[in-house]
C-alpha atoms as a PDB file:
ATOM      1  CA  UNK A   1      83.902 130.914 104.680  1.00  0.00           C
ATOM      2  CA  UNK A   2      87.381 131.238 105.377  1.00  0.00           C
ATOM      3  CA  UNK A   3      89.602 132.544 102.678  1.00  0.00           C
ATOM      4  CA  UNK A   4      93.436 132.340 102.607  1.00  0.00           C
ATOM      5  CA  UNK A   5      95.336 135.310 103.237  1.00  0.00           C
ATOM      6  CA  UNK A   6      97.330 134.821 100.043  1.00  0.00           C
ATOM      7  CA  UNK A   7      94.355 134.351  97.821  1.00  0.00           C
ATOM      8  CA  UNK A   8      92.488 137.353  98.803  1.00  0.00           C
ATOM      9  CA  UNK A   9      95.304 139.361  98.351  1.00  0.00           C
ATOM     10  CA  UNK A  10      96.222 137.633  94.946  1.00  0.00           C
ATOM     11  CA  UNK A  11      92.511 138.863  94.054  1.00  0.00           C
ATOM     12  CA  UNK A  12      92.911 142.173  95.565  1.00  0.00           C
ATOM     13  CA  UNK A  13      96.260 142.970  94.148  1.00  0.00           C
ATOM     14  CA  UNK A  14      94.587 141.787  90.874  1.00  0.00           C
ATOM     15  CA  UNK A  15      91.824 144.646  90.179  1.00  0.00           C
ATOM     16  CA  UNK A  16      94.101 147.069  91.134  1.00  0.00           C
ATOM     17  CA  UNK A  17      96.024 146.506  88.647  1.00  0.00           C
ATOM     18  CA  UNK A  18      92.746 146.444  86.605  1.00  0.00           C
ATOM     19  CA  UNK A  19      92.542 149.858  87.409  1.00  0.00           C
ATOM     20  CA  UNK A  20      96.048 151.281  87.227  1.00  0.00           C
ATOM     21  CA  UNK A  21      97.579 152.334  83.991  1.00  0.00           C
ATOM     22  CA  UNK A  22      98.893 150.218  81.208  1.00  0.00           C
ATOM     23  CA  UNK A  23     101.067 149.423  78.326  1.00  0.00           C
ATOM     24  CA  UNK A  24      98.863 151.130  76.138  1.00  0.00           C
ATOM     25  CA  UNK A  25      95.599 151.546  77.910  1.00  0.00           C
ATOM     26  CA  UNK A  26      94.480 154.135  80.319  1.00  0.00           C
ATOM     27  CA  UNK A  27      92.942 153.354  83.746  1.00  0.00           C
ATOM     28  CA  UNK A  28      89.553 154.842  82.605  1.00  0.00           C
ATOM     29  CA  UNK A  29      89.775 152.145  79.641  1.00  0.00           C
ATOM     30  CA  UNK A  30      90.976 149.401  81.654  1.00  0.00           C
ATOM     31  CA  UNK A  31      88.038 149.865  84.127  1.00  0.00           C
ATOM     32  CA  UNK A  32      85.780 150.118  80.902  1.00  0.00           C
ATOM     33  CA  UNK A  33      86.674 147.017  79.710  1.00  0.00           C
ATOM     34  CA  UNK A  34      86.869 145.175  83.193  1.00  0.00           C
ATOM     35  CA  UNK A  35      82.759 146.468  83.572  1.00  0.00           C
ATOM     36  CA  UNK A  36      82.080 145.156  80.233  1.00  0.00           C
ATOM     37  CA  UNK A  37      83.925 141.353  80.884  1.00  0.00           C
ATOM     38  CA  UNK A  38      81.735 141.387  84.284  1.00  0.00           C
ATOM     39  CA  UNK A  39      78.835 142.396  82.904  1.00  0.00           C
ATOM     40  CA  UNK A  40      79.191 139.896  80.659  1.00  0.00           C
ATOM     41  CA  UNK A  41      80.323 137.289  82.847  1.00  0.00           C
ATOM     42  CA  UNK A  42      77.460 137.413  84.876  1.00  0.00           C
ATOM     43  CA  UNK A  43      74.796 138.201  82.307  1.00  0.00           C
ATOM     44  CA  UNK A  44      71.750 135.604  82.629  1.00  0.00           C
ATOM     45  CA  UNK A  45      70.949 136.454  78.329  1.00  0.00           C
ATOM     46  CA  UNK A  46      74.072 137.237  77.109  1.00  0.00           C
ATOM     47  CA  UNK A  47      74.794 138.474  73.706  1.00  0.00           C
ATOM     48  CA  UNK A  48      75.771 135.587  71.428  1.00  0.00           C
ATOM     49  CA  UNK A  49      78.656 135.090  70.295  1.00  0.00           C
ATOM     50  CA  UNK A  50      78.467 136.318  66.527  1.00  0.00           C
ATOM     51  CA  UNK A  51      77.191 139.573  67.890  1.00  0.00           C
ATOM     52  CA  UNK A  52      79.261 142.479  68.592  1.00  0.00           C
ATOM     53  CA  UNK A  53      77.137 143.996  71.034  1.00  0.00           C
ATOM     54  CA  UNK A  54      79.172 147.468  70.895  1.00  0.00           C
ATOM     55  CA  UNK A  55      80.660 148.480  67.898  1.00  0.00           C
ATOM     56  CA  UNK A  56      83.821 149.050  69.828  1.00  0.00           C
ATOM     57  CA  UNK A  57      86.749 146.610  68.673  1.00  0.00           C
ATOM     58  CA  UNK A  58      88.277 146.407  72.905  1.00  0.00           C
ATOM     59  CA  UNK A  59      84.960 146.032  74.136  1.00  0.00           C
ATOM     60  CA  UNK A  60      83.814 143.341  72.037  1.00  0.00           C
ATOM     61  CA  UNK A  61      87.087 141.768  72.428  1.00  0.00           C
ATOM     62  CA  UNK A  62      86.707 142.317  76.189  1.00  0.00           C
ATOM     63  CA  UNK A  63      82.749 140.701  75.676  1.00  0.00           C
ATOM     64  CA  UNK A  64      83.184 137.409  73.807  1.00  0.00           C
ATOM     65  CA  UNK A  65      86.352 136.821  76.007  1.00  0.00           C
ATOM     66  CA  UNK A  66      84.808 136.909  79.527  1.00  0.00           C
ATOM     67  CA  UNK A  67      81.535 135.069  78.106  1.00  0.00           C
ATOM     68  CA  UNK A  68      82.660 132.782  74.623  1.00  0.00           C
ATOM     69  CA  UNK A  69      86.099 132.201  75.022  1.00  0.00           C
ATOM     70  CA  UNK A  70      85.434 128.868  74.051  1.00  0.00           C
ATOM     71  CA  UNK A  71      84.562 130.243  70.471  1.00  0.00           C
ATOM     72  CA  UNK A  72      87.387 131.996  69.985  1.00  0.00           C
ATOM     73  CA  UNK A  73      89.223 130.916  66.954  1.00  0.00           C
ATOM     74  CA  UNK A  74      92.321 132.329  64.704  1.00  0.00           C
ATOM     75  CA  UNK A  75      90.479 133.561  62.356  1.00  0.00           C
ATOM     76  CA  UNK A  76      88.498 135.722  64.775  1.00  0.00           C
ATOM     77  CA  UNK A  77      91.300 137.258  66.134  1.00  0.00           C
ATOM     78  CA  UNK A  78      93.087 137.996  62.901  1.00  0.00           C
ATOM     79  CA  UNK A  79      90.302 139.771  62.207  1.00  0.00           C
ATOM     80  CA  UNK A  80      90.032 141.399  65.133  1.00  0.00           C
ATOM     81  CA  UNK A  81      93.758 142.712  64.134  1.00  0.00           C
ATOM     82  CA  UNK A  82      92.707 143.566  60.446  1.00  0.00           C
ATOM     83  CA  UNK A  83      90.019 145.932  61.428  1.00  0.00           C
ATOM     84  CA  UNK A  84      92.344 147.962  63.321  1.00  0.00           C
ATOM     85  CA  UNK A  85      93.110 146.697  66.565  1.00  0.00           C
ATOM     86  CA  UNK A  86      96.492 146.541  67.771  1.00  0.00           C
ATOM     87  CA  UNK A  87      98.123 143.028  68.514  1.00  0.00           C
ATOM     88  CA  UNK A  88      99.811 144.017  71.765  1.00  0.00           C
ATOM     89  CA  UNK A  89      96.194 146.289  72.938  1.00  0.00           C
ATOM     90  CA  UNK A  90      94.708 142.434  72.350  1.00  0.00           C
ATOM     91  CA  UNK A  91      97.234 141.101  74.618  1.00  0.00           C
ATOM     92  CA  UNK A  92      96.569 143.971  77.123  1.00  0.00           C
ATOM     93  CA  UNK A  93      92.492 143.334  77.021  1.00  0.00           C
ATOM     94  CA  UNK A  94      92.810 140.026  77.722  1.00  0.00           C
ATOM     95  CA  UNK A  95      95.264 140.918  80.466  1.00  0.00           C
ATOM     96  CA  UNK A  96      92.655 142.809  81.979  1.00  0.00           C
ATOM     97  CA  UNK A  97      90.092 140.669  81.250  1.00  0.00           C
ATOM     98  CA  UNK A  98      91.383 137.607  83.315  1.00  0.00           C
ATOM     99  CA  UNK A  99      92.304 139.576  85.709  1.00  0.00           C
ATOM    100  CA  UNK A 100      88.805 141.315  86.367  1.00  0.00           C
ATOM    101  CA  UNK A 101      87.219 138.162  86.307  1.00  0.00           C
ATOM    102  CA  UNK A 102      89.457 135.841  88.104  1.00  0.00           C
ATOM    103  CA  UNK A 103      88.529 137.185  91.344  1.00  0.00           C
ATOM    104  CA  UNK A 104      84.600 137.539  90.489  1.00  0.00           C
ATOM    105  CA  UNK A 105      84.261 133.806  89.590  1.00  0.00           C
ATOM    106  CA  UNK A 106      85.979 133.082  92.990  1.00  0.00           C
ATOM    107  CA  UNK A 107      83.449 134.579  94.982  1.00  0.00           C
ATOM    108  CA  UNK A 108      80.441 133.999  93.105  1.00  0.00           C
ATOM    109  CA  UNK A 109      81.433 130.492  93.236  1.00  0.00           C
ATOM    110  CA  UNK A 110      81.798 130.371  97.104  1.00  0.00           C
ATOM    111  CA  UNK A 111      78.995 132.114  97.464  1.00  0.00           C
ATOM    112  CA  UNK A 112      80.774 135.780  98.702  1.00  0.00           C
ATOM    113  CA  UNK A 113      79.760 139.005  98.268  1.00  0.00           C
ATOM    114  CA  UNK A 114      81.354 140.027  94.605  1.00  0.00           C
ATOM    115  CA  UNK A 115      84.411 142.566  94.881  1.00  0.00           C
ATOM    116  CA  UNK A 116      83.945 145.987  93.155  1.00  0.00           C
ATOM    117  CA  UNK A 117      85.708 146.946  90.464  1.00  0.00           C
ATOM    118  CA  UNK A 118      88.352 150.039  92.057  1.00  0.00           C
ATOM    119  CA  UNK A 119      88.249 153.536  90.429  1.00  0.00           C
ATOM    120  CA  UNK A 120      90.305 154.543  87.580  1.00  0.00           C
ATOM    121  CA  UNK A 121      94.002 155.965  88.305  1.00  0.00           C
ATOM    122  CA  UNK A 122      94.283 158.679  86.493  1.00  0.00           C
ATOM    123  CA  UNK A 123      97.554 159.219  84.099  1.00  0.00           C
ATOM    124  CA  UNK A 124      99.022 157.947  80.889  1.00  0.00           C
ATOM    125  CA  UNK A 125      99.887 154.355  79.434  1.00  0.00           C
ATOM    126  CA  UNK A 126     103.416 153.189  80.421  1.00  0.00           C
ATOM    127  CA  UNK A 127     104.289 151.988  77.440  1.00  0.00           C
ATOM    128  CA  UNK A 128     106.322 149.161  79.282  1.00  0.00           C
ATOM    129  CA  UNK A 129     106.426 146.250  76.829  1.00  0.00           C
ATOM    130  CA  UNK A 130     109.170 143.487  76.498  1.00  0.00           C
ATOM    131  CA  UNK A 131     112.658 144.497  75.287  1.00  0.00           C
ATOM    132  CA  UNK A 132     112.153 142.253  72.162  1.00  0.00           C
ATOM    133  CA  UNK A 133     109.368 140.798  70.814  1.00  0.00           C
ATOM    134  CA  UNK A 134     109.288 137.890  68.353  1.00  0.00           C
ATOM    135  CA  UNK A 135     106.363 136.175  66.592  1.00  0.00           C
ATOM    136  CA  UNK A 136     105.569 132.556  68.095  1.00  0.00           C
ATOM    137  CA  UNK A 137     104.006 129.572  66.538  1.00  0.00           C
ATOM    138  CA  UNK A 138     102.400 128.376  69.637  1.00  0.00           C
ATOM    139  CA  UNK A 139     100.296 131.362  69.903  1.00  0.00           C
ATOM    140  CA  UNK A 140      98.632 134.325  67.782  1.00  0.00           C
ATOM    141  CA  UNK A 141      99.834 137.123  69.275  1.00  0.00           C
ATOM    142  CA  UNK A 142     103.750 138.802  69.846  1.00  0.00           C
ATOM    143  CA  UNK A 143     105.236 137.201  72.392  1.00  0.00           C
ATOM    144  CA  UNK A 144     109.008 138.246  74.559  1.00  0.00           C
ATOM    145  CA  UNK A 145     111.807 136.936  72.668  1.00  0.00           C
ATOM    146  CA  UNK A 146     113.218 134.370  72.224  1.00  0.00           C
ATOM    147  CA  UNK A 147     109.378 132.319  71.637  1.00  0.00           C
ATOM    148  CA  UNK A 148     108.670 129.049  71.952  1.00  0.00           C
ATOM    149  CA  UNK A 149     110.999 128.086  74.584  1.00  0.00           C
ATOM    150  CA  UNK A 150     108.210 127.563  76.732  1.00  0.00           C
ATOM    151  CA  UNK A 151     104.297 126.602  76.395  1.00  0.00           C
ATOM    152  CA  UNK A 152     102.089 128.958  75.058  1.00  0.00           C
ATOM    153  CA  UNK A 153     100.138 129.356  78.130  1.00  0.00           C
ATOM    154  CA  UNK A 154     102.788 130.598  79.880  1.00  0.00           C
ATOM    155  CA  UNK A 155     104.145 132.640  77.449  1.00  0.00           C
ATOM    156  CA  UNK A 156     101.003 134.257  76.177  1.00  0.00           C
ATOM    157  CA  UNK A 157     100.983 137.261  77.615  1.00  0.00           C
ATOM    158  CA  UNK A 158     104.884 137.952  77.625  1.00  0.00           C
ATOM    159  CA  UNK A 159     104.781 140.651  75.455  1.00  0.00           C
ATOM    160  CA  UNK A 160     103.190 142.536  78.490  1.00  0.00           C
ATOM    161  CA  UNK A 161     105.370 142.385  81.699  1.00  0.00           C
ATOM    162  CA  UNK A 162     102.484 143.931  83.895  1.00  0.00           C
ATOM    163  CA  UNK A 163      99.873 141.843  82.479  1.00  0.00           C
ATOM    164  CA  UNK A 164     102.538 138.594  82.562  1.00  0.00           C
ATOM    165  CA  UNK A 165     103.088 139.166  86.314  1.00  0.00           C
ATOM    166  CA  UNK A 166      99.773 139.146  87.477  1.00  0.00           C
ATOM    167  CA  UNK A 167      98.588 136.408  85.494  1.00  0.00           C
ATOM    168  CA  UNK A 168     101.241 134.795  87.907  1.00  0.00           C
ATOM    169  CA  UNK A 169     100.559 136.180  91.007  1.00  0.00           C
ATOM    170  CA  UNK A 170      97.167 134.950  90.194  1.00  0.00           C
ATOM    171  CA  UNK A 171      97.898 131.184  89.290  1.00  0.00           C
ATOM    172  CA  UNK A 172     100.616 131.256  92.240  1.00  0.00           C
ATOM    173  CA  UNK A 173      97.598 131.647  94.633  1.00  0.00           C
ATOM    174  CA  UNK A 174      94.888 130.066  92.415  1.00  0.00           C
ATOM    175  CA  UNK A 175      97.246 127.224  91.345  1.00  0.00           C
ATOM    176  CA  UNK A 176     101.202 126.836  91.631  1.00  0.00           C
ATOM    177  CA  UNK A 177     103.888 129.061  91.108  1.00  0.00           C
ATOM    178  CA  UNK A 178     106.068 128.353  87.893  1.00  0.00           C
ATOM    179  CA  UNK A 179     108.805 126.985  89.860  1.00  0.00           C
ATOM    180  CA  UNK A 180     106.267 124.606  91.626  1.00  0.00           C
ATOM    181  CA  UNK A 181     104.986 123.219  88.414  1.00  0.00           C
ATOM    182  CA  UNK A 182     108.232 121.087  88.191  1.00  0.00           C
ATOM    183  CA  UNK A 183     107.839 119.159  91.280  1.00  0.00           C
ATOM    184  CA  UNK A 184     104.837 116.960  90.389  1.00  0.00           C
ATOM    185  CA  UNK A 185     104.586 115.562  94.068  1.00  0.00           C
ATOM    186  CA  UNK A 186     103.930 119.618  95.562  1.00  0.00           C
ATOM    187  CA  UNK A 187     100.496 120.155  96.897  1.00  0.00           C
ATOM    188  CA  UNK A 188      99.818 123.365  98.935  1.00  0.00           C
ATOM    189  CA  UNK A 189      98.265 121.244 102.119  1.00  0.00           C
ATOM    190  CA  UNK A 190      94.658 120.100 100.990  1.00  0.00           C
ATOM    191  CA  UNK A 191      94.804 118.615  97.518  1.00  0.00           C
ATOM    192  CA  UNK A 192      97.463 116.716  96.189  1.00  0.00           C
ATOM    193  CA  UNK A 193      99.236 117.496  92.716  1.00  0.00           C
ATOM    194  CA  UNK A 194      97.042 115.008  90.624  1.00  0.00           C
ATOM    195  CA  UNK A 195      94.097 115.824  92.893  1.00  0.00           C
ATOM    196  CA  UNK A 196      94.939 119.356  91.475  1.00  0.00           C
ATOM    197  CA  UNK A 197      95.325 118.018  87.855  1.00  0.00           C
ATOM    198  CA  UNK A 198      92.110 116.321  87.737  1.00  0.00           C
ATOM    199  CA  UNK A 199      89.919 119.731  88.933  1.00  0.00           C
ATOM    200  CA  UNK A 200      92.063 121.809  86.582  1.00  0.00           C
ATOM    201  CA  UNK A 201      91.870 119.307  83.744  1.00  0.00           C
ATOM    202  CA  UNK A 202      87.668 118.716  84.659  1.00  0.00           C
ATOM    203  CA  UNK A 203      87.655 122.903  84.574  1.00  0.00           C
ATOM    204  CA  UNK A 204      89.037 123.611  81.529  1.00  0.00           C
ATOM    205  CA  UNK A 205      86.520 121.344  79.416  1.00  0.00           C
ATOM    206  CA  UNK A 206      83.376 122.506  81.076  1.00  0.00           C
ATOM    207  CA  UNK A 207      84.891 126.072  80.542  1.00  0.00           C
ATOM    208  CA  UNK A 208      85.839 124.796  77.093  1.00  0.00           C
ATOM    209  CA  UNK A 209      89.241 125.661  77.429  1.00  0.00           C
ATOM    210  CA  UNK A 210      91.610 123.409  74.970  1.00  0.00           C
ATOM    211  CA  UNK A 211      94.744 125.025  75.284  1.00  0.00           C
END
């Protein structure tokens, strides 16, 4: 199977970043949590959803995200929050999170050998974050100021510059750019725009995704 150039790079360029530093999380714990959302990814008896299989509030985060998202309610993450975890090291595990498993879905689904997961780089958290934050009422978590100018898909993970920019190198290679989203006659060659629509749209309710 041939895969683009762009793509495979997209992926590559992905869990690396998986495994660099981040805002607030070491590589070691980045990696940790990236094994846990494959692990459960791919698990054939997974862990339900009610369960927190260990005790540890990133890597159940990291578990019910990569196999339940579709559970995933306010409530939940609220108290997520209350027991002690941090709203921006939330926005940072699912960072990592869609960015471990982004790339393992692709190739399981074609049928490709799956990519390892890199080793750790060693030193601290950057601590890069946006200049302002602001709270949003299109999403749960802190998002860059000024919020809601934009949907909360896109501005999700804001709060985050590292974890905002790959989300978009990712969807630039998996999807369309954000400039490209405003044409609605682009297409990258093979599928057309609605073509691109309907698989996306067909996706995200067998993934149970109702953003």
């Amino acid at each position: 199977m041939i895969v683009r150039d762009d793509l495979a790079e997209a992926h590559r360029l992905s869990l690396a970043h998986v495994a660099a530093p981040g805002a607030r999380l070491t590589g070691a714990r980045r990696v940790q949590i990236a094994e846990v959302a494959r692990d459960a990814y791919l698990a054939v008896d997974p862990s339900p959803p009610w369960v927190r299989p260990f005790g540890d509030p990133m890597l159940d985060v990291a578990y019910r995200l990569a196999r339940h998202a579709g559970t995933i309610t306010q409530q939940w993450y609220e108290q997520t929050i209350s027991d002690g975890l941090h709203p921006l090291e939330f926005v940072e595990v699912v960072g990592v999170v869609i960015s471990t498993i982004a790339p393992i879905a692709f190739a399981r689904g074609a049928g490709l050998p799956l990519p390892t997961l890199p080793s750790p780089v060693a030193g601290e958290s950057t601590g890069r974050e946006a200049a302002e934050l602001a709270p949003a009422t299109l999403n749960w978590v802190p998002v860059a100021a000024p919020a809601d100018q934009v949907a909360s898909v896109v501005q999700a993970l804001s709060s985050l510059p590292d974890e905002w920019g790959n989300l978009w190198r990712l969807a630039g290679a998996q999807y369309m750019s954000d400039r490209q989203m405003d044409d609605p006659l682009w297409n990258r060659g093979t599928l057309s725009r609605p073509q691109m629509e309907l698989v996306a749209g067909r996706l995200s309710r067998i993934r149970e995704c109702f953003f």
